[in-house]
C-alpha atoms as a PDB file:
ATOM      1  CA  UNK A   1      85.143 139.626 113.198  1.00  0.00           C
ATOM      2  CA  UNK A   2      84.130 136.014 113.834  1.00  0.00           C
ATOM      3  CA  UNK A   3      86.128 134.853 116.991  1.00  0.00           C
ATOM      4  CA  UNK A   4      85.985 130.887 115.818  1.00  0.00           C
ATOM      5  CA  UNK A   5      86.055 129.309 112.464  1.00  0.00           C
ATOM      6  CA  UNK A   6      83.746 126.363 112.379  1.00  0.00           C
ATOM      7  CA  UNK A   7      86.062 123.023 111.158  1.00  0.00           C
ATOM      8  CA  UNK A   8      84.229 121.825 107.920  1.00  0.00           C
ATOM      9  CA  UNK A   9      85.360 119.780 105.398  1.00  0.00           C
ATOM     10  CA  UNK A  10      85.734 120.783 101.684  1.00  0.00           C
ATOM     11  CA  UNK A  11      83.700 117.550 100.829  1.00  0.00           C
ATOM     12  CA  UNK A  12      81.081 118.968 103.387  1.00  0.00           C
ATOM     13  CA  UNK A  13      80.977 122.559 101.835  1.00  0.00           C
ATOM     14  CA  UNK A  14      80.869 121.004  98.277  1.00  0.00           C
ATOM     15  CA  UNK A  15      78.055 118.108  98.719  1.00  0.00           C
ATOM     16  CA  UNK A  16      75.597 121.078 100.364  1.00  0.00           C
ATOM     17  CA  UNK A  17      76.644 123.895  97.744  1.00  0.00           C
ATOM     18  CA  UNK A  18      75.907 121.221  95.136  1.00  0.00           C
ATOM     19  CA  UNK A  19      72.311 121.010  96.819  1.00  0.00           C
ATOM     20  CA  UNK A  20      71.873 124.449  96.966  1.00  0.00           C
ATOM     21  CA  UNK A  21      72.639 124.448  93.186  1.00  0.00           C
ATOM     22  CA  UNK A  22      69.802 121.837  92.926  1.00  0.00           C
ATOM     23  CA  UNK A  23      67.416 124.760  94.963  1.00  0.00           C
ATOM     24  CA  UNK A  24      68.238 127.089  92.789  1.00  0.00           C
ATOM     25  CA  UNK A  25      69.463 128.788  95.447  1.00  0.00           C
ATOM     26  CA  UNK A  26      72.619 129.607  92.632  1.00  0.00           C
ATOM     27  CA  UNK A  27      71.360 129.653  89.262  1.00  0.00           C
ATOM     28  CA  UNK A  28      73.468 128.231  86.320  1.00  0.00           C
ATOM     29  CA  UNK A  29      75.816 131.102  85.422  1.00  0.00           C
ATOM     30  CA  UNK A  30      75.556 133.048  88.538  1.00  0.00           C
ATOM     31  CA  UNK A  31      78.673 133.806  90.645  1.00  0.00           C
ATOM     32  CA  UNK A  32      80.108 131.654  94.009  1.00  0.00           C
ATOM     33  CA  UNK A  33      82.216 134.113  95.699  1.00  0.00           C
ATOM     34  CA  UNK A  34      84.638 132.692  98.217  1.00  0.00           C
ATOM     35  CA  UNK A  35      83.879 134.912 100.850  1.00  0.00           C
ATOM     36  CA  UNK A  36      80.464 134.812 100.702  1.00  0.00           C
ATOM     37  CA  UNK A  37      80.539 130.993 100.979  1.00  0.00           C
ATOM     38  CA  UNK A  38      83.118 131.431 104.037  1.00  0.00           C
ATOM     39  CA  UNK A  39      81.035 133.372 105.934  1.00  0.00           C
ATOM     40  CA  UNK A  40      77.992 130.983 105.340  1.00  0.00           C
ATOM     41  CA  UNK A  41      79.808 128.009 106.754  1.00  0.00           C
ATOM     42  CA  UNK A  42      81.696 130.040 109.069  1.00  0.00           C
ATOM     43  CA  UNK A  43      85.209 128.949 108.141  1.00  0.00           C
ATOM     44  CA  UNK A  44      88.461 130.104 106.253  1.00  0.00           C
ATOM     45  CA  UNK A  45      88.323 130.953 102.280  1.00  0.00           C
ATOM     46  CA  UNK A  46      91.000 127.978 102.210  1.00  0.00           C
ATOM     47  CA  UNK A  47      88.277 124.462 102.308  1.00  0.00           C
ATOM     48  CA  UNK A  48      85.985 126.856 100.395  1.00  0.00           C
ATOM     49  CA  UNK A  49      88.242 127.287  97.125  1.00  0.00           C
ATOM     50  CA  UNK A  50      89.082 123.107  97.481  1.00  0.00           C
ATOM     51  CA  UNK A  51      85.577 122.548  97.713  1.00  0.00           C
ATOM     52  CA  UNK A  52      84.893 125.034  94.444  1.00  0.00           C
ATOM     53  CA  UNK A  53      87.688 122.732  93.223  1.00  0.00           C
ATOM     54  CA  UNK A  54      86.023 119.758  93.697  1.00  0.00           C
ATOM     55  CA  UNK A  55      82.945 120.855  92.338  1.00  0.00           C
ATOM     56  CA  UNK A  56      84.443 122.064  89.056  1.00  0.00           C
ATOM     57  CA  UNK A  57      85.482 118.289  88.825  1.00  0.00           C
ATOM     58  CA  UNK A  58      82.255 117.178  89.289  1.00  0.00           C
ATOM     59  CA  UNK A  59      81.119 119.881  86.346  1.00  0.00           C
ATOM     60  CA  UNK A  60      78.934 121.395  88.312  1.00  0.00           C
ATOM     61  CA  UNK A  61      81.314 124.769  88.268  1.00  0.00           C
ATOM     62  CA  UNK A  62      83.448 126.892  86.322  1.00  0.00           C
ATOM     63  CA  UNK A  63      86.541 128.595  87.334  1.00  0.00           C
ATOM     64  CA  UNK A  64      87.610 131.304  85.176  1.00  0.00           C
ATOM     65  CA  UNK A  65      90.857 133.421  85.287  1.00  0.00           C
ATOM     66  CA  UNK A  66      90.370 136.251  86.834  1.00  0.00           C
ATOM     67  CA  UNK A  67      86.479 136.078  87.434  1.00  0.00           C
ATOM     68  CA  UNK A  68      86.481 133.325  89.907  1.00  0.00           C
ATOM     69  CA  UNK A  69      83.997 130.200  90.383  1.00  0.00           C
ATOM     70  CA  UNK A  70      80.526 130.191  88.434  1.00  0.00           C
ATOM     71  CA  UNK A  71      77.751 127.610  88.642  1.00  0.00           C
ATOM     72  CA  UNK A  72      77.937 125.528  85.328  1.00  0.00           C
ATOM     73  CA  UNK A  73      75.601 126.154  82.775  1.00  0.00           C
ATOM     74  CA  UNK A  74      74.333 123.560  80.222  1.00  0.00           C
ATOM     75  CA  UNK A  75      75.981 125.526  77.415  1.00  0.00           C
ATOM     76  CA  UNK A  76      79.201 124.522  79.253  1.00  0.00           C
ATOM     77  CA  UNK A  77      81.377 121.884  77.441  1.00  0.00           C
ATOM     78  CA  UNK A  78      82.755 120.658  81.093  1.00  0.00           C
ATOM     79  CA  UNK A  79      79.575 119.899  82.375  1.00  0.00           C
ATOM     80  CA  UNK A  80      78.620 117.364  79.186  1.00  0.00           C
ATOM     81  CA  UNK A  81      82.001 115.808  79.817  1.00  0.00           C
ATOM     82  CA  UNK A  82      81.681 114.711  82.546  1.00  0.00           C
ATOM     83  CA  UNK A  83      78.148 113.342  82.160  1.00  0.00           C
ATOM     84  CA  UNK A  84      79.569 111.426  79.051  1.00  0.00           C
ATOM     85  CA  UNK A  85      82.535 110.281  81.016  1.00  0.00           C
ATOM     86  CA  UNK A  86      80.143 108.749  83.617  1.00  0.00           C
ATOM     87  CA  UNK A  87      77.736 107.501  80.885  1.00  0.00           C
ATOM     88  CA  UNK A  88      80.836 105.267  78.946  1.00  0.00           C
ATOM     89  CA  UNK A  89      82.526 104.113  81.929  1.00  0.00           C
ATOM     90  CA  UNK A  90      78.921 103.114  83.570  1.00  0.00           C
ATOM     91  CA  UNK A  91      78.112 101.270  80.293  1.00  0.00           C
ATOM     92  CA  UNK A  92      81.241  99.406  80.541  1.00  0.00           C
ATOM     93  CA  UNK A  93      80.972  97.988  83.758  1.00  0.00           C
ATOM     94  CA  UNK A  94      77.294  96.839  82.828  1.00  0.00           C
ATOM     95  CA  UNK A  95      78.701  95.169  79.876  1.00  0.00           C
ATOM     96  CA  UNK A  96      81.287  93.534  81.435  1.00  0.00           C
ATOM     97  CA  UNK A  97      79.096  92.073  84.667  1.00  0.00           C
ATOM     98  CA  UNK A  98      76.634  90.940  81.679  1.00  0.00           C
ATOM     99  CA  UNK A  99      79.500  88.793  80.744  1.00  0.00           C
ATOM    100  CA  UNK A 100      80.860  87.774  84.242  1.00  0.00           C
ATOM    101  CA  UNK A 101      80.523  84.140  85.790  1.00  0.00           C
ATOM    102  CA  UNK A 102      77.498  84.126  87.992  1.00  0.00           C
ATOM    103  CA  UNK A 103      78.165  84.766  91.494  1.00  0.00           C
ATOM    104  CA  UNK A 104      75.565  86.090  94.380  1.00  0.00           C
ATOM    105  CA  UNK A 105      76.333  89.580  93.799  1.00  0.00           C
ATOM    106  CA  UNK A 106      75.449  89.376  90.362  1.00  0.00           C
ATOM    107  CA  UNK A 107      72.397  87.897  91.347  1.00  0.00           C
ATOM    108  CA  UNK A 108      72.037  90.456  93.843  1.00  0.00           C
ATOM    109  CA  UNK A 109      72.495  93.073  91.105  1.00  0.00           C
ATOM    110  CA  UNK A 110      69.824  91.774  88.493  1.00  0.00           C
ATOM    111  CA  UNK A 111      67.317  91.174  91.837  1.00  0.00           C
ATOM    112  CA  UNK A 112      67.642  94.582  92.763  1.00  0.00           C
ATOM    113  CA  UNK A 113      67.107  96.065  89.444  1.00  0.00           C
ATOM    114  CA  UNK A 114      64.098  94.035  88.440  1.00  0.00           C
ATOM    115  CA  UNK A 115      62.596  94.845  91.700  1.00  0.00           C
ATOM    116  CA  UNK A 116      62.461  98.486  90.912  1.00  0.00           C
ATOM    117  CA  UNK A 117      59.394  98.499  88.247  1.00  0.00           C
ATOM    118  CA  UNK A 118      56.915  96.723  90.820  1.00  0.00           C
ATOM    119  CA  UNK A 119      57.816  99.192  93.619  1.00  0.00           C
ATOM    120  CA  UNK A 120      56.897 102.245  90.813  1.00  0.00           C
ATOM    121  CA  UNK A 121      54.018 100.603  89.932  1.00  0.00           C
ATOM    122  CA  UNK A 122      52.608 100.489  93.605  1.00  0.00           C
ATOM    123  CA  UNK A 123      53.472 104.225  93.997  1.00  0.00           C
ATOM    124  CA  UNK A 124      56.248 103.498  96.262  1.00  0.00           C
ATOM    125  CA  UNK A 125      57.136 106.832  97.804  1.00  0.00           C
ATOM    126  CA  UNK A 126      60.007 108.599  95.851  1.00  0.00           C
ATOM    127  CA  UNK A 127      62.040 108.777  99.040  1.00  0.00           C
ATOM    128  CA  UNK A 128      61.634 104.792  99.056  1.00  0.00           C
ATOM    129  CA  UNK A 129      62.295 104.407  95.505  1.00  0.00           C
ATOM    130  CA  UNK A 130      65.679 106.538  95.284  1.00  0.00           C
ATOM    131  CA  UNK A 131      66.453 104.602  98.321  1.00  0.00           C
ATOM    132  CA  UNK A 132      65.988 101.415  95.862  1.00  0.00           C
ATOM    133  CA  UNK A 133      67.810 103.380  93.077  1.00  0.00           C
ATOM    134  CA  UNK A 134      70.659 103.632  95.578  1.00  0.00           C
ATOM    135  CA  UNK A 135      70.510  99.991  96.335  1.00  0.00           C
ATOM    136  CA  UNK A 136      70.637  98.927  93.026  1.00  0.00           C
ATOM    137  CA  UNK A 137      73.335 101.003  92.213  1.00  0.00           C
ATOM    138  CA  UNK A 138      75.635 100.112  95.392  1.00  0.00           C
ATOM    139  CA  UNK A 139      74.787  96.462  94.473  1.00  0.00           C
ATOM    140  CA  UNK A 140      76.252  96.354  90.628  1.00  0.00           C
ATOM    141  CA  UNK A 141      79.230  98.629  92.201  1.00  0.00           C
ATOM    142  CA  UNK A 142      79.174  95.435  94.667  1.00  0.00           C
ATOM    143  CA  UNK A 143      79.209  92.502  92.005  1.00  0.00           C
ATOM    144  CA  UNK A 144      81.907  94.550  89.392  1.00  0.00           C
ATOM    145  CA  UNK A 145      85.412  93.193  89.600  1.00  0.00           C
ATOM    146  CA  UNK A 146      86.122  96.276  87.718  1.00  0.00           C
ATOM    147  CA  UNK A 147      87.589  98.003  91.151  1.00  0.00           C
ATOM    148  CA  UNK A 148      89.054 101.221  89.472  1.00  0.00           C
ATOM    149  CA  UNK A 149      86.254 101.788  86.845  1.00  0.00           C
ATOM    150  CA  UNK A 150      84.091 102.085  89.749  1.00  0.00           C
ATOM    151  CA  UNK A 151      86.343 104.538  91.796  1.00  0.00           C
ATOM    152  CA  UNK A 152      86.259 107.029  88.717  1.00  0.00           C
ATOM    153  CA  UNK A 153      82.668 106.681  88.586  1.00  0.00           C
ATOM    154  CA  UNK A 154      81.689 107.168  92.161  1.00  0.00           C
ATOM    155  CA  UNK A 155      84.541 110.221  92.135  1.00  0.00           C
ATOM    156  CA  UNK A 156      82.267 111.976  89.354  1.00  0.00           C
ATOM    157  CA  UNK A 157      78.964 111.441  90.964  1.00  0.00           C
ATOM    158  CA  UNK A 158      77.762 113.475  93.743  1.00  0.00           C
ATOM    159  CA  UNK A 159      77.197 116.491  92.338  1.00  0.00           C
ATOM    160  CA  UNK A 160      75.163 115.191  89.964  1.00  0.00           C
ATOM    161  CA  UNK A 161      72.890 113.014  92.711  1.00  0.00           C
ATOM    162  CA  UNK A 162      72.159 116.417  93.817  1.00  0.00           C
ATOM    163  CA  UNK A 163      69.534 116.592  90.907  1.00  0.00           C
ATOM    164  CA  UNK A 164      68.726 112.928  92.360  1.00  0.00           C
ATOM    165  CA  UNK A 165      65.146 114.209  94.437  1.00  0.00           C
ATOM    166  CA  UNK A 166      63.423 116.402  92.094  1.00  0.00           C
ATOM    167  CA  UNK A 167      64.182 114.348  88.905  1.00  0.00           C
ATOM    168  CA  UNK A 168      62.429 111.082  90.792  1.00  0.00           C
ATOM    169  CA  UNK A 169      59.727 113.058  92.078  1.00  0.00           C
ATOM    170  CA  UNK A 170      57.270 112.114  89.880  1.00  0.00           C
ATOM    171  CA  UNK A 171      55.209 108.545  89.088  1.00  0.00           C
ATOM    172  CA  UNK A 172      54.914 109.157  85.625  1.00  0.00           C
ATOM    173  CA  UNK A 173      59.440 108.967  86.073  1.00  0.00           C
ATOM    174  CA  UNK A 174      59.795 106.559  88.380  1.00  0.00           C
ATOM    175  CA  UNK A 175      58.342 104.407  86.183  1.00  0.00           C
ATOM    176  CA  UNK A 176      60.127 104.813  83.551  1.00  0.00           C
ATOM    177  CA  UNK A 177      63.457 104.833  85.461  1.00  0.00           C
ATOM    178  CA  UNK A 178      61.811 101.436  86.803  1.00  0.00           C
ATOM    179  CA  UNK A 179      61.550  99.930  83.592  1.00  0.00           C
ATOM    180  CA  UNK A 180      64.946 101.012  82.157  1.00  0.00           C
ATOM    181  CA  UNK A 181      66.490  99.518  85.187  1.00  0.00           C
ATOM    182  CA  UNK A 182      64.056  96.240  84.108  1.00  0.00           C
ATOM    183  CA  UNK A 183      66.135  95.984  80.793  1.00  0.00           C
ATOM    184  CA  UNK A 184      69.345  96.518  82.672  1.00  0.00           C
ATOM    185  CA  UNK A 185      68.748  93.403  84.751  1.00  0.00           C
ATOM    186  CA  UNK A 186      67.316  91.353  82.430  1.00  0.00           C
ATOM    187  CA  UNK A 187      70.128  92.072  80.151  1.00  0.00           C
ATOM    188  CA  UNK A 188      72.674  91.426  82.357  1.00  0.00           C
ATOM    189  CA  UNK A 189      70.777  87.960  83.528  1.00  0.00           C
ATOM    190  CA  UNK A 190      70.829  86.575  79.774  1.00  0.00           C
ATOM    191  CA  UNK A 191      74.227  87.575  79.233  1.00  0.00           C
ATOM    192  CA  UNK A 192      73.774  90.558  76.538  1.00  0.00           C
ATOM    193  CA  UNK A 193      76.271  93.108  76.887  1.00  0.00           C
ATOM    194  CA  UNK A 194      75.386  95.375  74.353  1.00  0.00           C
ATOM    195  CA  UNK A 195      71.294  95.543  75.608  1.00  0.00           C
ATOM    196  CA  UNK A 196      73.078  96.050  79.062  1.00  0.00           C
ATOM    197  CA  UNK A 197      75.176  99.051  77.847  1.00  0.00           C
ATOM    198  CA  UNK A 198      72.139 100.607  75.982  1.00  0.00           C
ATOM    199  CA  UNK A 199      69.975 100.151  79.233  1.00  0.00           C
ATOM    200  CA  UNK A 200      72.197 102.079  81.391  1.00  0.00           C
ATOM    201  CA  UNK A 201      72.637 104.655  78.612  1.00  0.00           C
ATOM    202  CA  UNK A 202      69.446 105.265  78.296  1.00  0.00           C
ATOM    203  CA  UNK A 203      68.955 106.191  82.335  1.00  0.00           C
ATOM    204  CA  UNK A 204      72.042 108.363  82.131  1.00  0.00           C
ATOM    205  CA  UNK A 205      70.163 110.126  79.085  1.00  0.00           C
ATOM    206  CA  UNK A 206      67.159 110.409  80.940  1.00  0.00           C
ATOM    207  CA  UNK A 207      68.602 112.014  83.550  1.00  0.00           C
ATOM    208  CA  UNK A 208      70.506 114.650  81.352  1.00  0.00           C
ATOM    209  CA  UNK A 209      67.607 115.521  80.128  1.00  0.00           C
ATOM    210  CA  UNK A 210      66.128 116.331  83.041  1.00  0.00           C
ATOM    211  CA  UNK A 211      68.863 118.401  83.890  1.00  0.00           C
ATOM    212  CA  UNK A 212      69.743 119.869  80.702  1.00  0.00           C
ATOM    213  CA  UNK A 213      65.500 121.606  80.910  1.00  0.00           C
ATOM    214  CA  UNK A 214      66.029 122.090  84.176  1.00  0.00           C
ATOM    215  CA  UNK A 215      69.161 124.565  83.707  1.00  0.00           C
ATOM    216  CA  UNK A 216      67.674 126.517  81.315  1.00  0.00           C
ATOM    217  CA  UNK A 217      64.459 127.052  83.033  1.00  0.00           C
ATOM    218  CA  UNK A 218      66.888 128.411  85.821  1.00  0.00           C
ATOM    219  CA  UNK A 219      68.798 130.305  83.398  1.00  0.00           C
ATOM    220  CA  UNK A 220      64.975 132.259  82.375  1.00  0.00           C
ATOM    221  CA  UNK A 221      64.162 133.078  85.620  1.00  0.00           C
ATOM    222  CA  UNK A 222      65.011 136.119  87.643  1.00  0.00           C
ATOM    223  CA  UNK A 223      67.722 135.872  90.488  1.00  0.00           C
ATOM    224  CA  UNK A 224      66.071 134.009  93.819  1.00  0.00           C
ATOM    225  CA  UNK A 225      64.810 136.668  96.364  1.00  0.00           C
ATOM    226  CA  UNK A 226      67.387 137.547  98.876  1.00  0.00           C
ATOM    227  CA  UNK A 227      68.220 135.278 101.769  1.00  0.00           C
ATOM    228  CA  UNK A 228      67.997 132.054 100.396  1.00  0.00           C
ATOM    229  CA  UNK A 229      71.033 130.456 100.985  1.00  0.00           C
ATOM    230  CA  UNK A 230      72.186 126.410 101.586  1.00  0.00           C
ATOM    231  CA  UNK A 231      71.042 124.681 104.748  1.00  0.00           C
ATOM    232  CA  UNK A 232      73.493 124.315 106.880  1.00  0.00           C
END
């Protein structure tokens, strides 16, 4: 019997089950048992089943009556949901900064963005290029007036930036990403709203695409040898 309980946060236990989901640590369809997860992080079943909770927001799992918490699978309708819910809101806030007064963090925004294709086409590291991604993101969060669009978003998205590493990993990507984000900016800059919408569409499509093969290459594998568990 464990004679302390480690204090951890439900966010905590989520954001590094959610990376251990990225691993393939836990396969799509495969089985989170509360217990299991308790013992791992060394605390009480009770942040475990909030941070399950929080992750079946986020789409990434399913709890079913009586069977418990499941990772997500692409076949599940919850996990397209909330990828669409994040793809419409996202393409509303573009569309309404491509019609916003100018300001400096609009400018800001459209900088960032066009930035992205010449740092892809030097073969910018990926860790320096999500690190752009992420700057470019934070920056049109940043020059939106659209306060509460942008909480919904950002209370959607972390389980899905778990995918984030391995889906900018390669050049061939990157620069594609890079030039998607291109049209964003340049979209926004000359004040087209529906070119900005399809712009950020298209990266959230990208993206599910990624994920989408990624699941079911998961899903075709065997179960991951014994002992492989989320870093703590």
């Amino acid at each position: 019997m464990r004679n302390e309980l480690t204090r951890v946060s439900a966010l905590a236990i989520a954001q590094r089950t959610a990376k251990a989901i990225e691993r393939g640590v836990y396969p799509p369809a495969s089985r989170l048992k509360e217990q299991e997860l308790a013992e791992l992080f060394n605390c009480s079943r009770a942040p475990v089943r909030e941070a399950l909770r929080i992750l079946e927001s986020q789409g990434l799992v399913v709890i079913e009556p009586m069977k418990g918490a499941r990772v997500a699978s692409i076949d599940d309708e919850s996990f397209y949901e909330v990828f669409l819910i994040r793809r419409a809101l996202s393409g509303l806030l573009v569309e309404q900064l491509a019609i916003a007064p100018d300001s400096a963090p609009r400018n800001k925004f459209i900088a960032a963005a066009n930035s992205l294709e010449v740092l892809a086409e030097t073969g910018v590291s990926q860790h320096a290029f999500a690190e752009a991604v992420n700057k470019a993101i934070g920056a049109l969060a940043k020059a939106s007036s659209m306060n509460r669009t942008i909480q919904l978003v950002q209370s959607l998205t972390f389980g899905h930036q778990a995918f984030q590493a391995e889906f900018l990993s390669t050049d061939r990507r990157r620069l594609t990403i890079a030039r998607t984000w291109r049209k964003l900016g340049q979209a926004v800059e000359a004040r087209q709203p529906k070119a900005a919408r399809a712009a950020v569409e298209k990266l959230f499509d990208l993206a599910f695409r990624f994920v989408a093969v990624w699941m079911k290459t998961q899903q075709a594998t065997e179960q991951p040898p014994a002992g492989r568990r989320p870093r703590r």
